[in-house]
Protein backbone atom coordinates (compact mmCIF):
# COMPACT_ATOMS: atom_id res chain seq x y z
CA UNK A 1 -22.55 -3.89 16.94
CA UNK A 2 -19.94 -0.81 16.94
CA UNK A 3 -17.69 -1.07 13.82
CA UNK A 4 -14.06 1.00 14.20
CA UNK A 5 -12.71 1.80 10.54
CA UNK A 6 -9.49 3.31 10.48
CA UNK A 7 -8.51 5.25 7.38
CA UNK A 8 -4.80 5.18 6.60
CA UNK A 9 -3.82 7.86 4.52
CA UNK A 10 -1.65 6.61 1.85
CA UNK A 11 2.31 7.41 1.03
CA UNK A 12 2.62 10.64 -0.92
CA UNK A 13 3.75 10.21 -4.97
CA UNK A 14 6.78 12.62 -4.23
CA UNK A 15 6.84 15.67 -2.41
CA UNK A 16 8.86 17.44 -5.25
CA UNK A 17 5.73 17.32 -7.65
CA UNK A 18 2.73 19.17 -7.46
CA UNK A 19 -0.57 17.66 -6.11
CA UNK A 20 -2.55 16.31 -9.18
CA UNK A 21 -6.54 15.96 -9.36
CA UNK A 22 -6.64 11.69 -9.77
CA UNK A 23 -2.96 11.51 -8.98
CA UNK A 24 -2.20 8.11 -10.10
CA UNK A 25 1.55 7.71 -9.88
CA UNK A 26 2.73 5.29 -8.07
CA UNK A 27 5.01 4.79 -5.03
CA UNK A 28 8.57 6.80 -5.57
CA UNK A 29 11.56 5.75 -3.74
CA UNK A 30 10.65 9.06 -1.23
CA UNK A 31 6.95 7.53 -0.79
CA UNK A 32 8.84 3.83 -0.07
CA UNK A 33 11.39 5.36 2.16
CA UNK A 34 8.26 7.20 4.35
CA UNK A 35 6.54 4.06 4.51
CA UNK A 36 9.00 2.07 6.10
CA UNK A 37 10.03 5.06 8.83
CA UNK A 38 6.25 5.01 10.06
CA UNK A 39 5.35 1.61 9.17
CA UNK A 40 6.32 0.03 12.91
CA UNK A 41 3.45 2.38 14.13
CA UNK A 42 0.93 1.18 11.72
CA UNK A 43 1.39 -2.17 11.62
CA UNK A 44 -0.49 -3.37 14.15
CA UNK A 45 -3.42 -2.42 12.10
CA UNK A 46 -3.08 -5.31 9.99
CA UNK A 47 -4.80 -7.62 12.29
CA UNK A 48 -8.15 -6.20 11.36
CA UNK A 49 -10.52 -8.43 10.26
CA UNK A 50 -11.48 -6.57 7.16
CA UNK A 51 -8.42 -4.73 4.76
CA UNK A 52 -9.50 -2.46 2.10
CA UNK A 53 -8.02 0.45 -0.07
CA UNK A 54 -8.69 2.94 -3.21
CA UNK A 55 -7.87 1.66 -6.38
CA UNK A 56 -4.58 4.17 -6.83
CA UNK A 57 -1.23 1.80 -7.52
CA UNK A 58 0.14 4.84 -4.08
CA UNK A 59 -2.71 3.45 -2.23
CA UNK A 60 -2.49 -0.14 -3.03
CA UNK A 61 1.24 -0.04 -2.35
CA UNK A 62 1.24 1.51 0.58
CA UNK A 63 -1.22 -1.17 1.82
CA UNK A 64 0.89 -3.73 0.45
CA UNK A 65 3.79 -2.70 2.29
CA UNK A 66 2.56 -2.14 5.71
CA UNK A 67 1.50 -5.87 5.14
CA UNK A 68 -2.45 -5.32 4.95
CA UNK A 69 -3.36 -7.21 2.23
CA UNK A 70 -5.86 -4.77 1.10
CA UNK A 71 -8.66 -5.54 -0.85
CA UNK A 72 -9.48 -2.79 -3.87
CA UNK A 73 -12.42 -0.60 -3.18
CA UNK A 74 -13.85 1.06 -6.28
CA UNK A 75 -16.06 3.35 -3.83
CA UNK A 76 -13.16 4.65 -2.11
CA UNK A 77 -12.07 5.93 -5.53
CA UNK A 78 -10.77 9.52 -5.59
CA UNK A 79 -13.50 12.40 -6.88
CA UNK A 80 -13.82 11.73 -10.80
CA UNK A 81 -12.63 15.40 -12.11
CA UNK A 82 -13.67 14.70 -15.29
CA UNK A 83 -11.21 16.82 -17.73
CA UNK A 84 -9.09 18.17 -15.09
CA UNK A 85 -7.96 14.63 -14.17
CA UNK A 86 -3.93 14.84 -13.77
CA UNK A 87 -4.10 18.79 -13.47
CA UNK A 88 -3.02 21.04 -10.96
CA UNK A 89 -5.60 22.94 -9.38
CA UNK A 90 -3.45 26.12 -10.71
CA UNK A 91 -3.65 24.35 -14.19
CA UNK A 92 -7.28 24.05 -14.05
CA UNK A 93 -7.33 27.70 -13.02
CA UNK A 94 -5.34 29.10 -15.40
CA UNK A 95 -7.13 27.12 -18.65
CA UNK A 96 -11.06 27.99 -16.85
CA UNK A 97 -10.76 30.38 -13.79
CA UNK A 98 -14.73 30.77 -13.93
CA UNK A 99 -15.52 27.58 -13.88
CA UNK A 100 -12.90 26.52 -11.14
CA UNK A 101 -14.72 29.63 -9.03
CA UNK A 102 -17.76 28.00 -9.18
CA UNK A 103 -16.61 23.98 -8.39
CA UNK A 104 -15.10 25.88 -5.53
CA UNK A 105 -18.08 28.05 -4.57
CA UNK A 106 -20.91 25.21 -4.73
CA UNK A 107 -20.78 21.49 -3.77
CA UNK A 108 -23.20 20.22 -5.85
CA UNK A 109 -21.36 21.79 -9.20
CA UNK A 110 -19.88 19.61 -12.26
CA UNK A 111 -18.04 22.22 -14.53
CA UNK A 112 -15.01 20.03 -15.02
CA UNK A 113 -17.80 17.12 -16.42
CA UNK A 114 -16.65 14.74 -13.79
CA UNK A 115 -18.07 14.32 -10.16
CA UNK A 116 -19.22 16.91 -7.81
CA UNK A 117 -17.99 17.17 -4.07
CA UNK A 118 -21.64 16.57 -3.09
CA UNK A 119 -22.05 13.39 -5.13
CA UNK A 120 -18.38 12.69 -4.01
CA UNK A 121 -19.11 12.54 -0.24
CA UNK A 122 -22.22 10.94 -0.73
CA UNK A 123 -20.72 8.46 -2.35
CA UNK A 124 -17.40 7.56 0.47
CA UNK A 125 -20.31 7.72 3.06
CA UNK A 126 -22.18 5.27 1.07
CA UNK A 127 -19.32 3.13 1.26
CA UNK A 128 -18.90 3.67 4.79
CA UNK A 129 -22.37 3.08 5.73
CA UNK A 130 -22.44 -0.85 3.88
CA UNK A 131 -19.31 -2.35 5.53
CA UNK A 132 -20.64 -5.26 6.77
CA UNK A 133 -20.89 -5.95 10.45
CA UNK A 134 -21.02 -9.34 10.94
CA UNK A 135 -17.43 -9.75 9.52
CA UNK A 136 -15.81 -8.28 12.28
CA UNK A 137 -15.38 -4.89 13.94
CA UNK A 138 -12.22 -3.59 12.72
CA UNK A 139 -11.79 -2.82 9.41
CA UNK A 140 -8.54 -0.16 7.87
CA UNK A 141 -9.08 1.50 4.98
CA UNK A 142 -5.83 2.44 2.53
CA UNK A 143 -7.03 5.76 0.66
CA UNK A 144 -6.03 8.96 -0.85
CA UNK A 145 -6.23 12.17 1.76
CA UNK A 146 -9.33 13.67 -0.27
CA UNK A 147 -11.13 10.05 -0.01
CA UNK A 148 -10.87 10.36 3.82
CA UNK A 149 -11.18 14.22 3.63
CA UNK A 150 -14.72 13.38 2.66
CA UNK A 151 -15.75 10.44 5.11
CA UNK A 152 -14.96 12.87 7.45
CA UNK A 153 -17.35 15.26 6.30
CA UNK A 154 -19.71 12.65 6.16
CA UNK A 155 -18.90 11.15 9.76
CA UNK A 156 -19.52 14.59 10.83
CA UNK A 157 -22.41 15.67 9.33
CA UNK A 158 -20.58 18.73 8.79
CA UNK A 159 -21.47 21.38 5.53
CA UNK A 160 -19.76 19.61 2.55
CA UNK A 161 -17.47 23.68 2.77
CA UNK A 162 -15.95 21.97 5.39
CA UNK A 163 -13.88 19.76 3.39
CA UNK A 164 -11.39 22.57 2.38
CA UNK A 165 -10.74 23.01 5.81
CA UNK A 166 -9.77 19.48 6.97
CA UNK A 167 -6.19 18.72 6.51
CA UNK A 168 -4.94 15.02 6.17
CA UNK A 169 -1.22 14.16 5.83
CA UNK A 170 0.05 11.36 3.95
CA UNK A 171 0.21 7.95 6.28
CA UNK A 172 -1.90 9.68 8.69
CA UNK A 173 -4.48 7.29 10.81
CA UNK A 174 -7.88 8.31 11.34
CA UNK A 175 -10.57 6.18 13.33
CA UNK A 176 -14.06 6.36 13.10
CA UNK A 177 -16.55 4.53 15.20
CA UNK A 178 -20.34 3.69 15.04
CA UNK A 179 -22.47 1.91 12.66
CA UNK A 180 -24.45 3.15 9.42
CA UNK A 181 -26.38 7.10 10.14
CA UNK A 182 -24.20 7.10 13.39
CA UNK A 183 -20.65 7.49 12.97
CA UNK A 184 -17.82 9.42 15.65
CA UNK A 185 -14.18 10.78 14.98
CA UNK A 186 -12.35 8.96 16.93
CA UNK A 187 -8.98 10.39 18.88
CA UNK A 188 -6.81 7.42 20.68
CA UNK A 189 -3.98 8.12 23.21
CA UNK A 190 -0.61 9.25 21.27
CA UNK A 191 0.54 7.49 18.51
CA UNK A 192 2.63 4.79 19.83
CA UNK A 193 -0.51 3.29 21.69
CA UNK A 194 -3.61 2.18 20.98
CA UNK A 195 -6.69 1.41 22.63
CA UNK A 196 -9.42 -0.98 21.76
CA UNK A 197 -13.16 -0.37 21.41
């Protein structure tokens, strides 16, 4: 059986504040106010079978509101940054520039202490891998942008480099199809439609 996950990327914090490593604020009256202008598009993704999300109070909420239900996913938790959790990445670089150089430069490094982008993938495709298929073939997924930054490098099979260069904006929908080892990006028809598998 052919599972179809869609990730829903959740409701940005505020667009006034800088992007945070482990941003865990919640929902601002901007991030409500973008929900409910896209929300009659994503709706109809509530009658999947299964509803999950991260465990960020944006993520949750945004699930919440768009009437999913979701259940929490601790595997679909954002990259553990260790001590640059709630930093800027210009924070980070200006307190260790040499040791941002080389999180950036290879995949499987752990300067801040936390998780590396290898482990990190590994890890969402994991999670991705073990949804169970005899509960149904659609399941959406609530999660931060990085969380489905790196199923897709997973899905893809592409160099884990690749996940600098894949851009996901917040309440964005992205499907995947397949089963575990054999997953496809998925592109339906425009974004007031959508087809079945």
């Amino acid at each position: 059986m052919s599972l179809r996950v869609t990730f829903v990327a959740a409701a940005r914090s505020s667009s006034l504040l800088a992007e945070r490593f482990q941003d865990d604020r919640p929902l601002d009256q901007a991030g409500w106010d973008e929900v409910q202008s896209v929300a009659h598009g994503l709706l109809p993704l509530a009658a999947a079978e299964l509803r999950y999300c991260s465990p960020t109070p944006r993520s949750r909420a945004t699930g919440d509101a768009l009437g999913y239900a979701p259940l929490v996913q601790l595997a679909l938790r954002d990259c553990d940054m260790g001590r640059w959790q709630g930093l800027t990445l210009g924070e980070a670089m200006a307190r260790e520039p040499d040791a941002v150089d080389a999180w950036l430069a290879d995949p499987r490094a752990t300067p801040h202490g936390g998780e590396s982008l290898l482990g990190f993938i590994g890890r969402v495709g994991g999670w991705l891998d073990t949804r169970p298929v005899d509960d149904g073939d659609r399941i959406v997924a609530v999660a931060e942008p990085s969380v489905i930054r790196a199923a897709l490098v997973y899905v893809l099979k592409a160099p884990p480099s690749t996940y600098w260069n894949i851009d996901v904006r917040p309440l964005s929908a992205t499907t995947v199809t397949g089963r575990a080892g054999r997953w496809h990006l998925r592109f339906d028809a425009g974004s007031g439609q959508r087809s079945r598998a």
